[in-house]
C-alpha atoms as a PDB file:
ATOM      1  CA  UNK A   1       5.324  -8.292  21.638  1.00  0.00           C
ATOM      2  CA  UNK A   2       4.038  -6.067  19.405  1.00  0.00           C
ATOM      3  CA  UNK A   3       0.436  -6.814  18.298  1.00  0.00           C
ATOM      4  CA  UNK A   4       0.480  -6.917  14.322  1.00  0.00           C
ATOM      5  CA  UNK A   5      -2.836  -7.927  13.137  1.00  0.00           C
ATOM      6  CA  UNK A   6      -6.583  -6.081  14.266  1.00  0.00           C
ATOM      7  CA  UNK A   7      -9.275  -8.662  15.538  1.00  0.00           C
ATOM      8  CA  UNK A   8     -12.035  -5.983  14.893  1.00  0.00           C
ATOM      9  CA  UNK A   9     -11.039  -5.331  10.910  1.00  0.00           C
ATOM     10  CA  UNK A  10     -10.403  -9.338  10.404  1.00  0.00           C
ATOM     11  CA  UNK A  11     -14.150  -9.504  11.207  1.00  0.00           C
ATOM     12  CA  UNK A  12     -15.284  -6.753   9.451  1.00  0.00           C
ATOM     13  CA  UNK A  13     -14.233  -8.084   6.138  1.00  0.00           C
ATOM     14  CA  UNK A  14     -14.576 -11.784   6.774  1.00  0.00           C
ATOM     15  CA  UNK A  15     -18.000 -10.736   7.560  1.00  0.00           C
ATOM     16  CA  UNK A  16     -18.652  -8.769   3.905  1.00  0.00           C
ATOM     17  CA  UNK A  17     -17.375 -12.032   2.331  1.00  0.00           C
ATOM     18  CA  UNK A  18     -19.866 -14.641   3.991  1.00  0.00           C
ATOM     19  CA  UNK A  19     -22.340 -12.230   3.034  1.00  0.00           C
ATOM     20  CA  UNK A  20     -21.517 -12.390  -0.556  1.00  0.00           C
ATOM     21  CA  UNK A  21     -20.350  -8.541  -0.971  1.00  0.00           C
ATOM     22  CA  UNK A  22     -17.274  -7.344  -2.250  1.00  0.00           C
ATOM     23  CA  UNK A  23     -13.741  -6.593  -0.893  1.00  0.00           C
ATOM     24  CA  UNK A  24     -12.020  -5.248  -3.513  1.00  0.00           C
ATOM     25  CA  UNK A  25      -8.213  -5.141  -2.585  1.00  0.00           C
ATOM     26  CA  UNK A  26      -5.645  -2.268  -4.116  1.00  0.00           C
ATOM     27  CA  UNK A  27      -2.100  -2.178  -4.487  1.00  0.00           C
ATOM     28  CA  UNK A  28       0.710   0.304  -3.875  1.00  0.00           C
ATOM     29  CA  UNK A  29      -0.664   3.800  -4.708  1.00  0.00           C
ATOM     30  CA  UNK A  30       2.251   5.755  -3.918  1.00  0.00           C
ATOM     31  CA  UNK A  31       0.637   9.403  -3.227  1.00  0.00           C
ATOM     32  CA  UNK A  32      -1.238   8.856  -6.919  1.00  0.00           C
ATOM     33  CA  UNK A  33      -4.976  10.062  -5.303  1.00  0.00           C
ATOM     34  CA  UNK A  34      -6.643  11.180  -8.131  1.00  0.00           C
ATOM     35  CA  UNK A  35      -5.951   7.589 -10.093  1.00  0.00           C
ATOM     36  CA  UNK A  36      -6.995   6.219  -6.545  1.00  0.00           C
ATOM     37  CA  UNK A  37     -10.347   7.764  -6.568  1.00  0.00           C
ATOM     38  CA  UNK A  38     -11.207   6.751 -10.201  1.00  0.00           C
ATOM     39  CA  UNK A  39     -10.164   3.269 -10.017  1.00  0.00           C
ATOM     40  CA  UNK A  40     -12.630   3.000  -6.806  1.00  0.00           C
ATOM     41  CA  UNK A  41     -15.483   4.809  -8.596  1.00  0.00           C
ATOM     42  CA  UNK A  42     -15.366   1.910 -11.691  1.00  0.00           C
ATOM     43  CA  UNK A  43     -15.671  -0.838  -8.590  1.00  0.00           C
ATOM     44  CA  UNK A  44     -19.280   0.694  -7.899  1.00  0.00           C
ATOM     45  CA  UNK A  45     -19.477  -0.357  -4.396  1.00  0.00           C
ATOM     46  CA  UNK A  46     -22.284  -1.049  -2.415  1.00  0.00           C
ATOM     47  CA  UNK A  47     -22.761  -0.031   0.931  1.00  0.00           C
ATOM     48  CA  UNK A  48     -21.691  -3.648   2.111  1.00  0.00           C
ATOM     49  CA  UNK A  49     -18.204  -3.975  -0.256  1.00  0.00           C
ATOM     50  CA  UNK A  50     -15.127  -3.054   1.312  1.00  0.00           C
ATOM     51  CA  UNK A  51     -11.611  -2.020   0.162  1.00  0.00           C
ATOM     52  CA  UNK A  52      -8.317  -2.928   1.555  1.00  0.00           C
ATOM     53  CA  UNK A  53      -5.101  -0.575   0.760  1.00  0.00           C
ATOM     54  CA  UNK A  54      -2.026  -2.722   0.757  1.00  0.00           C
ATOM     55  CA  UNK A  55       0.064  -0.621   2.534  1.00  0.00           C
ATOM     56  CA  UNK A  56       2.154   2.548   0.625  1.00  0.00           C
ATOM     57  CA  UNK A  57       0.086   4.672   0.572  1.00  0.00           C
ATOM     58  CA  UNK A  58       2.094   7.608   0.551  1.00  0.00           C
ATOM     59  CA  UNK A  59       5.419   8.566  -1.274  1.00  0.00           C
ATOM     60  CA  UNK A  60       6.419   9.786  -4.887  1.00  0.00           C
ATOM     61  CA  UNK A  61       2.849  11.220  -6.356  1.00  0.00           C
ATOM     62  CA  UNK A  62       1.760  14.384  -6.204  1.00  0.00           C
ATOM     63  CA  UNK A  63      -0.902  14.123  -3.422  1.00  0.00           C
ATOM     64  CA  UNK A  64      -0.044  11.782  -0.531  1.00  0.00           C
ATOM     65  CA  UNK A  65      -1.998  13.724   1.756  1.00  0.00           C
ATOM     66  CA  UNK A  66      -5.397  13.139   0.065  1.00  0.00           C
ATOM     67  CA  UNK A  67      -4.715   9.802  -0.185  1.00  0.00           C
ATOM     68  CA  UNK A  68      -4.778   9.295   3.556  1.00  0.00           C
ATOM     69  CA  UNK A  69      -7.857  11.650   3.804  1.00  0.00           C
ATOM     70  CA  UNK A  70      -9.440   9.331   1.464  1.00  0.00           C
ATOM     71  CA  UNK A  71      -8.183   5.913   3.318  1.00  0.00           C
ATOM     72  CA  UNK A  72      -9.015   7.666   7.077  1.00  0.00           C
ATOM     73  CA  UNK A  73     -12.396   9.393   6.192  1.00  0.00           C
ATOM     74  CA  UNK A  74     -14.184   6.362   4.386  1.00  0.00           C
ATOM     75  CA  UNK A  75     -15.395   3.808   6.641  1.00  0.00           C
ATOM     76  CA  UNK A  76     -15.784   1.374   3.718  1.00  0.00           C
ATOM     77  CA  UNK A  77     -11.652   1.547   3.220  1.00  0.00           C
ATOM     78  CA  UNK A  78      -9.402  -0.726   5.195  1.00  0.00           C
ATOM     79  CA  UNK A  79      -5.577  -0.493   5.604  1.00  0.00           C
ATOM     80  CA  UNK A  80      -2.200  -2.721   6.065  1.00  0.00           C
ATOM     81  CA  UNK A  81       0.885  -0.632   6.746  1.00  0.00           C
ATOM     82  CA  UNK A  82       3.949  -0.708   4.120  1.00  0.00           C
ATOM     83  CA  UNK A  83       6.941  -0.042   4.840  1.00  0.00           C
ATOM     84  CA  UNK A  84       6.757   3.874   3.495  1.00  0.00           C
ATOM     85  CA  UNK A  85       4.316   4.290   6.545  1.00  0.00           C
ATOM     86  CA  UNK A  86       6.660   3.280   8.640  1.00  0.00           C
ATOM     87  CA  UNK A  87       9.192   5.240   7.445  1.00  0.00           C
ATOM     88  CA  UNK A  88       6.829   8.483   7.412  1.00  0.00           C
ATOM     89  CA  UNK A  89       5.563   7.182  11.228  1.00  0.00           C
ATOM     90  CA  UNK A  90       9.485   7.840  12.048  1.00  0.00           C
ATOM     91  CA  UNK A  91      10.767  10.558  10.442  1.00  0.00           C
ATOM     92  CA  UNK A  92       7.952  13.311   9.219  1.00  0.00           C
ATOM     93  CA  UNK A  93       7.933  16.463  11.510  1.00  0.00           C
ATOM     94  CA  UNK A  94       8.308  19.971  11.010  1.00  0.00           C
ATOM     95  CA  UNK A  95      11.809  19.612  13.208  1.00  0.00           C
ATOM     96  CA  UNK A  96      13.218  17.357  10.710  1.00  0.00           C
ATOM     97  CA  UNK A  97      11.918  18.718   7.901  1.00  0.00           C
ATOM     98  CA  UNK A  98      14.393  22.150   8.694  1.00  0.00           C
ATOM     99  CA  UNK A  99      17.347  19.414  10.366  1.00  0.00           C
ATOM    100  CA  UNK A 100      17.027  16.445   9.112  1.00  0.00           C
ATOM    101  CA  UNK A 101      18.936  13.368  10.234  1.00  0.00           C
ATOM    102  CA  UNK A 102      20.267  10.355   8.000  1.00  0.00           C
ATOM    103  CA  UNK A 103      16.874   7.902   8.375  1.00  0.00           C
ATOM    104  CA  UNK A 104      14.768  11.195   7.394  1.00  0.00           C
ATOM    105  CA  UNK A 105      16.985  11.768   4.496  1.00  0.00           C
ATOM    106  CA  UNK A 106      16.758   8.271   3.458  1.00  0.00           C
ATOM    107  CA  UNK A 107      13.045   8.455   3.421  1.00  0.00           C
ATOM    108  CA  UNK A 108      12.683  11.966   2.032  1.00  0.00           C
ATOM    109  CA  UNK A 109      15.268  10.195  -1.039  1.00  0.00           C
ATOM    110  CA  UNK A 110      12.427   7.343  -0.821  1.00  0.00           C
ATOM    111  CA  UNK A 111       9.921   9.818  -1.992  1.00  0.00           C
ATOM    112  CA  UNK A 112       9.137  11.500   1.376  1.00  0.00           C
ATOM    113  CA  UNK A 113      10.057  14.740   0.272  1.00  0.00           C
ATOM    114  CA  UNK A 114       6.367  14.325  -2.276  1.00  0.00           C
ATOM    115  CA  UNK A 115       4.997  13.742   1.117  1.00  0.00           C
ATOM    116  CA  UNK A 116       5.980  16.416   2.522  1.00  0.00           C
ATOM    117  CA  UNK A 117       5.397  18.786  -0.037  1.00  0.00           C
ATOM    118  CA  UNK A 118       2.000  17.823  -0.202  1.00  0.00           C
ATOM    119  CA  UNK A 119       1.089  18.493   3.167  1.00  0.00           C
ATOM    120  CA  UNK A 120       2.239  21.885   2.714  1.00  0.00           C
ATOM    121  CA  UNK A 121      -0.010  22.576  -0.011  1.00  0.00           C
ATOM    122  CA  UNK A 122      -3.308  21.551   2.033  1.00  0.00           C
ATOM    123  CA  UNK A 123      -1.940  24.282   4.875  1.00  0.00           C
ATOM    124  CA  UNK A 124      -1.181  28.011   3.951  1.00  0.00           C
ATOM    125  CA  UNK A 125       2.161  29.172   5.868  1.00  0.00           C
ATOM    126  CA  UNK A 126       0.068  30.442   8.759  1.00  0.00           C
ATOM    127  CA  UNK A 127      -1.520  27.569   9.355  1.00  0.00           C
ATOM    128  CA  UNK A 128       1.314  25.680  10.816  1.00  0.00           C
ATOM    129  CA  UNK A 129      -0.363  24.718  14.379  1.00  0.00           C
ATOM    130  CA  UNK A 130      -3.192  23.099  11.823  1.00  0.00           C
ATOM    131  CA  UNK A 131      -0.310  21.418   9.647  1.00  0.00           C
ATOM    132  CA  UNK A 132       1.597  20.214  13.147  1.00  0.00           C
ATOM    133  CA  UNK A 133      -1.678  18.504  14.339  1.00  0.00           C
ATOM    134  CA  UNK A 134      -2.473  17.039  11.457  1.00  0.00           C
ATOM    135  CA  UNK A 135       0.915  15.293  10.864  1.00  0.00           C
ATOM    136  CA  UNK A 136       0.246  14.215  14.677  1.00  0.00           C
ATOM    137  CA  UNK A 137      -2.864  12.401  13.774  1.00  0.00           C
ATOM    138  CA  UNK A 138      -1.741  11.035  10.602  1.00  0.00           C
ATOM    139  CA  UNK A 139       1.408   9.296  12.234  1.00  0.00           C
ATOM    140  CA  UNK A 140      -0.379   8.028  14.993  1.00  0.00           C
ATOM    141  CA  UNK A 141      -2.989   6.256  12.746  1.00  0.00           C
ATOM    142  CA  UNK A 142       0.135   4.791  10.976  1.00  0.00           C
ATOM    143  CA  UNK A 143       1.250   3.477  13.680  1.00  0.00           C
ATOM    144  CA  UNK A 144      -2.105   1.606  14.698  1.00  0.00           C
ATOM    145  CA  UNK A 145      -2.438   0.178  11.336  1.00  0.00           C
ATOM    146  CA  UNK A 146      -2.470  -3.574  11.426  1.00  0.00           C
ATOM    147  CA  UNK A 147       0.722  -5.198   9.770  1.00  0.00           C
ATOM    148  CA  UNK A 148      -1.281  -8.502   8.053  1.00  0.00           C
ATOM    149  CA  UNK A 149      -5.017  -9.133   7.854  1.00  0.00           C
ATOM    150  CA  UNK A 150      -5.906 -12.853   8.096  1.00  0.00           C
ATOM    151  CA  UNK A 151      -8.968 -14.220   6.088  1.00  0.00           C
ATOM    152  CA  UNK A 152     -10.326 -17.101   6.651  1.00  0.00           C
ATOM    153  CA  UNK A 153      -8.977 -18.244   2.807  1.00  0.00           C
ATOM    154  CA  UNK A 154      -6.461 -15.141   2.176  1.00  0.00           C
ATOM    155  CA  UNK A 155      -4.101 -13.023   4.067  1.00  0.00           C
ATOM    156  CA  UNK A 156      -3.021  -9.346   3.121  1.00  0.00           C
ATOM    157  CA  UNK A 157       0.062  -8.352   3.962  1.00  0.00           C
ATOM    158  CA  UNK A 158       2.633  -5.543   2.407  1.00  0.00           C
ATOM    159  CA  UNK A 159       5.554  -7.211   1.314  1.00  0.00           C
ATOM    160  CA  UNK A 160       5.428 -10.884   2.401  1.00  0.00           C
ATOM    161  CA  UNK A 161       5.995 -13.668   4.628  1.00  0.00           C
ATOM    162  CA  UNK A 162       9.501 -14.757   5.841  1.00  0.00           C
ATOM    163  CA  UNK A 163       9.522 -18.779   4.442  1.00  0.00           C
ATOM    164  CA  UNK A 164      11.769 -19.570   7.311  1.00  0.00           C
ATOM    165  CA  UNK A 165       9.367 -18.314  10.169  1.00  0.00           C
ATOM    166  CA  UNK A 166       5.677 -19.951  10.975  1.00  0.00           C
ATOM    167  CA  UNK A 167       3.134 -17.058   9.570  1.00  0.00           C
ATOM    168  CA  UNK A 168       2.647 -16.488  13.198  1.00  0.00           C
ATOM    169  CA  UNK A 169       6.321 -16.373  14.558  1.00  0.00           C
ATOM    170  CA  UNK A 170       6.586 -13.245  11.546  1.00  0.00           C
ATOM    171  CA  UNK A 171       8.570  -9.930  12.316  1.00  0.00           C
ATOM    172  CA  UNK A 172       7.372  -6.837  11.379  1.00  0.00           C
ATOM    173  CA  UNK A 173       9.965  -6.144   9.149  1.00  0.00           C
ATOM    174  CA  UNK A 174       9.370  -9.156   7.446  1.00  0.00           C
ATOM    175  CA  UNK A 175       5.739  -7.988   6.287  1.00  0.00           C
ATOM    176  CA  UNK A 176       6.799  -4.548   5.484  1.00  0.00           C
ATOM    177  CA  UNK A 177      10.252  -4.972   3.167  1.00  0.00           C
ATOM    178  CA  UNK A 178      10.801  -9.098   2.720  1.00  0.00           C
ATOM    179  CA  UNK A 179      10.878  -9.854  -1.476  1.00  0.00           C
ATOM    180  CA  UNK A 180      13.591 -12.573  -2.843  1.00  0.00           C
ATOM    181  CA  UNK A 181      12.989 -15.147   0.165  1.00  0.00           C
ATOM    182  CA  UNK A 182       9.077 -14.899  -0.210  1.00  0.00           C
ATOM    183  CA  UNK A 183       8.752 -14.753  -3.933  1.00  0.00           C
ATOM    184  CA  UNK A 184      11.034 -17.707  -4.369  1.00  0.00           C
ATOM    185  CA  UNK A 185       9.584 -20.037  -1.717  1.00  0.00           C
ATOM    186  CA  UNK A 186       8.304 -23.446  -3.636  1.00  0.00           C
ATOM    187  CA  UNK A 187       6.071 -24.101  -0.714  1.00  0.00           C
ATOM    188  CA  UNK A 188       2.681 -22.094   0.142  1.00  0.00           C
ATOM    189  CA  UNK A 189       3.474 -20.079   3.019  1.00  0.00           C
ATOM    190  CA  UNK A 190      -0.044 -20.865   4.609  1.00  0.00           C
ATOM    191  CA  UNK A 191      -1.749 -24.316   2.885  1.00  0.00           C
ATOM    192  CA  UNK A 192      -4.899 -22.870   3.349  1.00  0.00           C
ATOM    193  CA  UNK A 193      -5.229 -19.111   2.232  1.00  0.00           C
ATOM    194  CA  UNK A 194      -3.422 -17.463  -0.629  1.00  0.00           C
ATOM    195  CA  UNK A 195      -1.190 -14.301   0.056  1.00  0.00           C
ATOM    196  CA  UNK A 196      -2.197 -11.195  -1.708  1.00  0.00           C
ATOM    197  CA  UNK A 197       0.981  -8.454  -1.817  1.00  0.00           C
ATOM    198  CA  UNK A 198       2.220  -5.446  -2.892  1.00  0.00           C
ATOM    199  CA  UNK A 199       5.719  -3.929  -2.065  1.00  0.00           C
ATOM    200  CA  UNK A 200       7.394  -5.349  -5.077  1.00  0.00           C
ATOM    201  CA  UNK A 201       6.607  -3.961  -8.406  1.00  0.00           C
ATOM    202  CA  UNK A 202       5.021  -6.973 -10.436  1.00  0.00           C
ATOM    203  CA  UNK A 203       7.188  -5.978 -13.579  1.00  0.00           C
ATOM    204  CA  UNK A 204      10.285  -7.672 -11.073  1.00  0.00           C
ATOM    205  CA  UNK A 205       8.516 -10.994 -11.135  1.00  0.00           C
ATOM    206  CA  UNK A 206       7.735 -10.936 -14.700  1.00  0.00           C
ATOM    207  CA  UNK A 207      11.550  -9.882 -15.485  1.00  0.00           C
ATOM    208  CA  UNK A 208      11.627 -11.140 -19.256  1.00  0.00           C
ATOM    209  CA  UNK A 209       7.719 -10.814 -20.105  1.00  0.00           C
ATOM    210  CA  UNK A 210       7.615  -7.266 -21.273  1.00  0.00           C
ATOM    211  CA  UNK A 211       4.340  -7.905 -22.486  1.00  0.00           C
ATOM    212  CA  UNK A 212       3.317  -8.589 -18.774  1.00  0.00           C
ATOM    213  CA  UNK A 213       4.507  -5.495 -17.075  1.00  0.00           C
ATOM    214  CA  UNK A 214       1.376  -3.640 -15.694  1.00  0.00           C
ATOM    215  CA  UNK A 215       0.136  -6.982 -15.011  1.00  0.00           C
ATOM    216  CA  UNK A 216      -0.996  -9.034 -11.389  1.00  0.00           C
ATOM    217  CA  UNK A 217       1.313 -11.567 -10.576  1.00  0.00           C
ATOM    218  CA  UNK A 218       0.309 -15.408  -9.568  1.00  0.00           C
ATOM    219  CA  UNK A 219       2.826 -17.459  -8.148  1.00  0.00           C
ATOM    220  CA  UNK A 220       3.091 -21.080 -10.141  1.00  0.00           C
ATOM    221  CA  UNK A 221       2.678 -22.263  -6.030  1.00  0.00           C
ATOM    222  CA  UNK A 222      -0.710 -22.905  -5.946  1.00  0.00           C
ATOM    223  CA  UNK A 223      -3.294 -24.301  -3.375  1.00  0.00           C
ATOM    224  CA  UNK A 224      -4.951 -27.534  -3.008  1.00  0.00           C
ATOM    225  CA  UNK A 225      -7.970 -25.662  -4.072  1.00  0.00           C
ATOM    226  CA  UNK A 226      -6.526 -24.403  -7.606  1.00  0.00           C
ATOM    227  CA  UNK A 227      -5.332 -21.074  -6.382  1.00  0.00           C
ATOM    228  CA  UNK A 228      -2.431 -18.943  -6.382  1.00  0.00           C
ATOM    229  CA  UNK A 229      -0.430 -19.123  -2.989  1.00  0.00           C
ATOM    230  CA  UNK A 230       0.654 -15.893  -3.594  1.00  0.00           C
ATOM    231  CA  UNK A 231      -1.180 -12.799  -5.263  1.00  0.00           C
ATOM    232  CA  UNK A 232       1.618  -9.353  -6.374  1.00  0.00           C
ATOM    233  CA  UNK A 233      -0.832  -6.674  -6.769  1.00  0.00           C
ATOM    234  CA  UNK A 234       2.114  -3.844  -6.556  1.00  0.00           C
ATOM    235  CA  UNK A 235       1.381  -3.012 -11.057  1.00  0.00           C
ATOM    236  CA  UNK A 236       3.555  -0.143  -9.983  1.00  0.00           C
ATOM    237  CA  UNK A 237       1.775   3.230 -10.616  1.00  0.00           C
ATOM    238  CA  UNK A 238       4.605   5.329 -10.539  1.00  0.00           C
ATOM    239  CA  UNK A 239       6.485   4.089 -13.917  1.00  0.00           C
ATOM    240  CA  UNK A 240       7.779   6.388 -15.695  1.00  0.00           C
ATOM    241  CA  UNK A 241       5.944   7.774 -18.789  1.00  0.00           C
ATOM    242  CA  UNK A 242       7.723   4.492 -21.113  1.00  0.00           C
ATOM    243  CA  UNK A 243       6.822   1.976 -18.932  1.00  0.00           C
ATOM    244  CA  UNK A 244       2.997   1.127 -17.706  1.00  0.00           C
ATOM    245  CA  UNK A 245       1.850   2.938 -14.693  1.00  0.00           C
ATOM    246  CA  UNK A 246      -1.061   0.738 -13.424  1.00  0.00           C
ATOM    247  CA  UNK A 247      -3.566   0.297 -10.728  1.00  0.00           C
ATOM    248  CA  UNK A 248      -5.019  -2.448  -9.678  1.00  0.00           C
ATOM    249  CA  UNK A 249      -7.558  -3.714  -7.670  1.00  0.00           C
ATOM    250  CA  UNK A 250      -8.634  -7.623  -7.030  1.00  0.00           C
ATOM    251  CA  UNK A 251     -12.000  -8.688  -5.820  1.00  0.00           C
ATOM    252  CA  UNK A 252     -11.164 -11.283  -2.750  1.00  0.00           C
ATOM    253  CA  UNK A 253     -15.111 -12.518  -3.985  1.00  0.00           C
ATOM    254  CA  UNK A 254     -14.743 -13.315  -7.202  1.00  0.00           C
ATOM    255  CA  UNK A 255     -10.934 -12.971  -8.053  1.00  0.00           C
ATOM    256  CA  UNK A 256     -12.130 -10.500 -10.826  1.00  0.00           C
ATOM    257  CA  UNK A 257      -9.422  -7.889 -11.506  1.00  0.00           C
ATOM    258  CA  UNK A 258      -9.814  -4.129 -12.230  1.00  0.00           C
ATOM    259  CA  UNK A 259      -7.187  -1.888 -13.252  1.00  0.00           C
ATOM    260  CA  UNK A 260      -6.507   1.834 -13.969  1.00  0.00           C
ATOM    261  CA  UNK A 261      -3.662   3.102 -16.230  1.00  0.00           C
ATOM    262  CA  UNK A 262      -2.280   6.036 -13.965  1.00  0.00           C
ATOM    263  CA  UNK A 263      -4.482   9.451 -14.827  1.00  0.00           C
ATOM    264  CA  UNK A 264      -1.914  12.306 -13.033  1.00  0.00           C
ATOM    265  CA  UNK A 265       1.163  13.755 -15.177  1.00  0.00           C
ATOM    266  CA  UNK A 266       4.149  13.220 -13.087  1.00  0.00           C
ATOM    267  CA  UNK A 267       6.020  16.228 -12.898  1.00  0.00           C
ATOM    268  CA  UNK A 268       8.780  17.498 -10.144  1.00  0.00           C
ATOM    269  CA  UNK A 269       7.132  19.794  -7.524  1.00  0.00           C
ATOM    270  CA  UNK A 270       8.181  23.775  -7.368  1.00  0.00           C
ATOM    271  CA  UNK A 271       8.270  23.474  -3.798  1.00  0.00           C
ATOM    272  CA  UNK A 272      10.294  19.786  -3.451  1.00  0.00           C
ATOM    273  CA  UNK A 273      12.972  21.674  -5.879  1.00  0.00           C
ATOM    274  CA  UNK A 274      12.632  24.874  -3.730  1.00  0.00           C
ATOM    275  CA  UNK A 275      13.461  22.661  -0.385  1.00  0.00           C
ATOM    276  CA  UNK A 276      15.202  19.778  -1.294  1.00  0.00           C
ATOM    277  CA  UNK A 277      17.087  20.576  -4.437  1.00  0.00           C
ATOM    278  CA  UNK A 278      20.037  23.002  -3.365  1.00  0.00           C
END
């Protein structure tokens, strides 16, 4: 069976917490690295905080590849795969870039082709052994990255938990794409630690509360201990320019919230239309 969680980053984190620091957790950032980078540098960590990604990473902003320089060069940053890195684990090389079949088009229509574009600005043309190896790397990370993280009062996850599955009976599908069945459950999927998310844009859950879109989620499910059994951090950065395009981050230590209105213009890419767009 696939192993989905990683025993060494559980303790890592759980081991920031008991020691009072920080670990500041951040939603979907969709390839949006400069807004990234500022929203991290307002959380002034210490040496002992740590940040968890929630998985997507990668996909419709301009710079996807810095973002996973950023999450793979900072030993203070911790990840959960989303379902975007899955689809980039299985369908990103330079082979199906030129012939792509129907699961890469689906993911280059998924904002792939941003990806892609992106890694072919940090390599010049003749740098394509560099560019081939560094795909390489990047996919096989991916593919390592744990699926959940279990806390000893939270777990981090993508998307969700399957209601009709014990947390530890989960697929990994279910953690990467699962939404109606896990937002609508009127039971806590684990009685003792509340689920923080991403995956599904928090504007969704508040579908008639305008005045909430941009916002973090809580579930009306709560905890014997007061909180939320469920935590939607995904304030969906990559609105359009009518709609909020927000970033945020939530403090597992404190359950203080920071956020970031999106800093990048979101324009189409010369190259994407060059490639993609005939």
């Amino acid at each position: 069976m696939k192993q989905l969680r990683n025993t060494e980053v559980e303790i890592n984190l759980q081991k920031a917490l008991d020691g009072g620091h920080r670990v500041w957790v951040i939603g979907d950032v969709h390839g949006f690295s400069e807004s990234l980078r500022r929203l991290v540098r307002t959380l002034d960590l210490s040496e002992d905080d740590r940040v968890v990604l929630l998985g997507d990473l990668i996909d419709r902003g301009p710079d996807s590849f810095d973002v996973v320089r950023f999450a793979r060069e900072d030993s203070q940053v911790f990840c959960v795969k989303g379902n975007h890195e899955k689809m980039m684990a299985e369908n990103f090389s330079l082979e199906l870039i030129e012939n792509p079949n129907e699961d890469a088009r689906v993911w280059f229509h998924a904002g792939g082709r941003e990806t892609v574009a992106s890694y072919f600005r940090a390599f010049p043309d003749d740098a394509e052994g560099a560019l081939r190896w560094m795909i390489d790397q990047d996919i096989e990370w991916m593919k390592e990255l744990p699926a959940h993280i279990v806390l000893d009062q939270w777990r981090l996850v993508h998307a969700g938990y399957n209601p009709n599955r014990g947390v530890e009976e989960q697929d990994e599908s279910d953690l990467l794409w699962i939404r109606g069945p896990f937002h609508s459950s009127t039971h806590p999927i684990d009685p003792a630690r509340s689920v923080v998310f991403g995956h599904t844009p928090t504007m969704t859950l508040y579908p008639r509360k305008e005045d909430r879109w941009g916002d973090v989620w809580y579930s009306d499910v709560v905890l014997e201990d007061g909180r939320a059994a469920s935590i939607g951090l995904d304030t969906c950065v990559f609105h359009k320019r009518n709609q909020p395009a927000v970033l945020s981050a939530f403090d597992l230590q404190t359950l203080e919230v920071r956020t970031l209105s999106r800093c990048e213009a979101w324009k189409e890419d010369d190259w994407i239309r060059a490639r993609f767009m005939h």
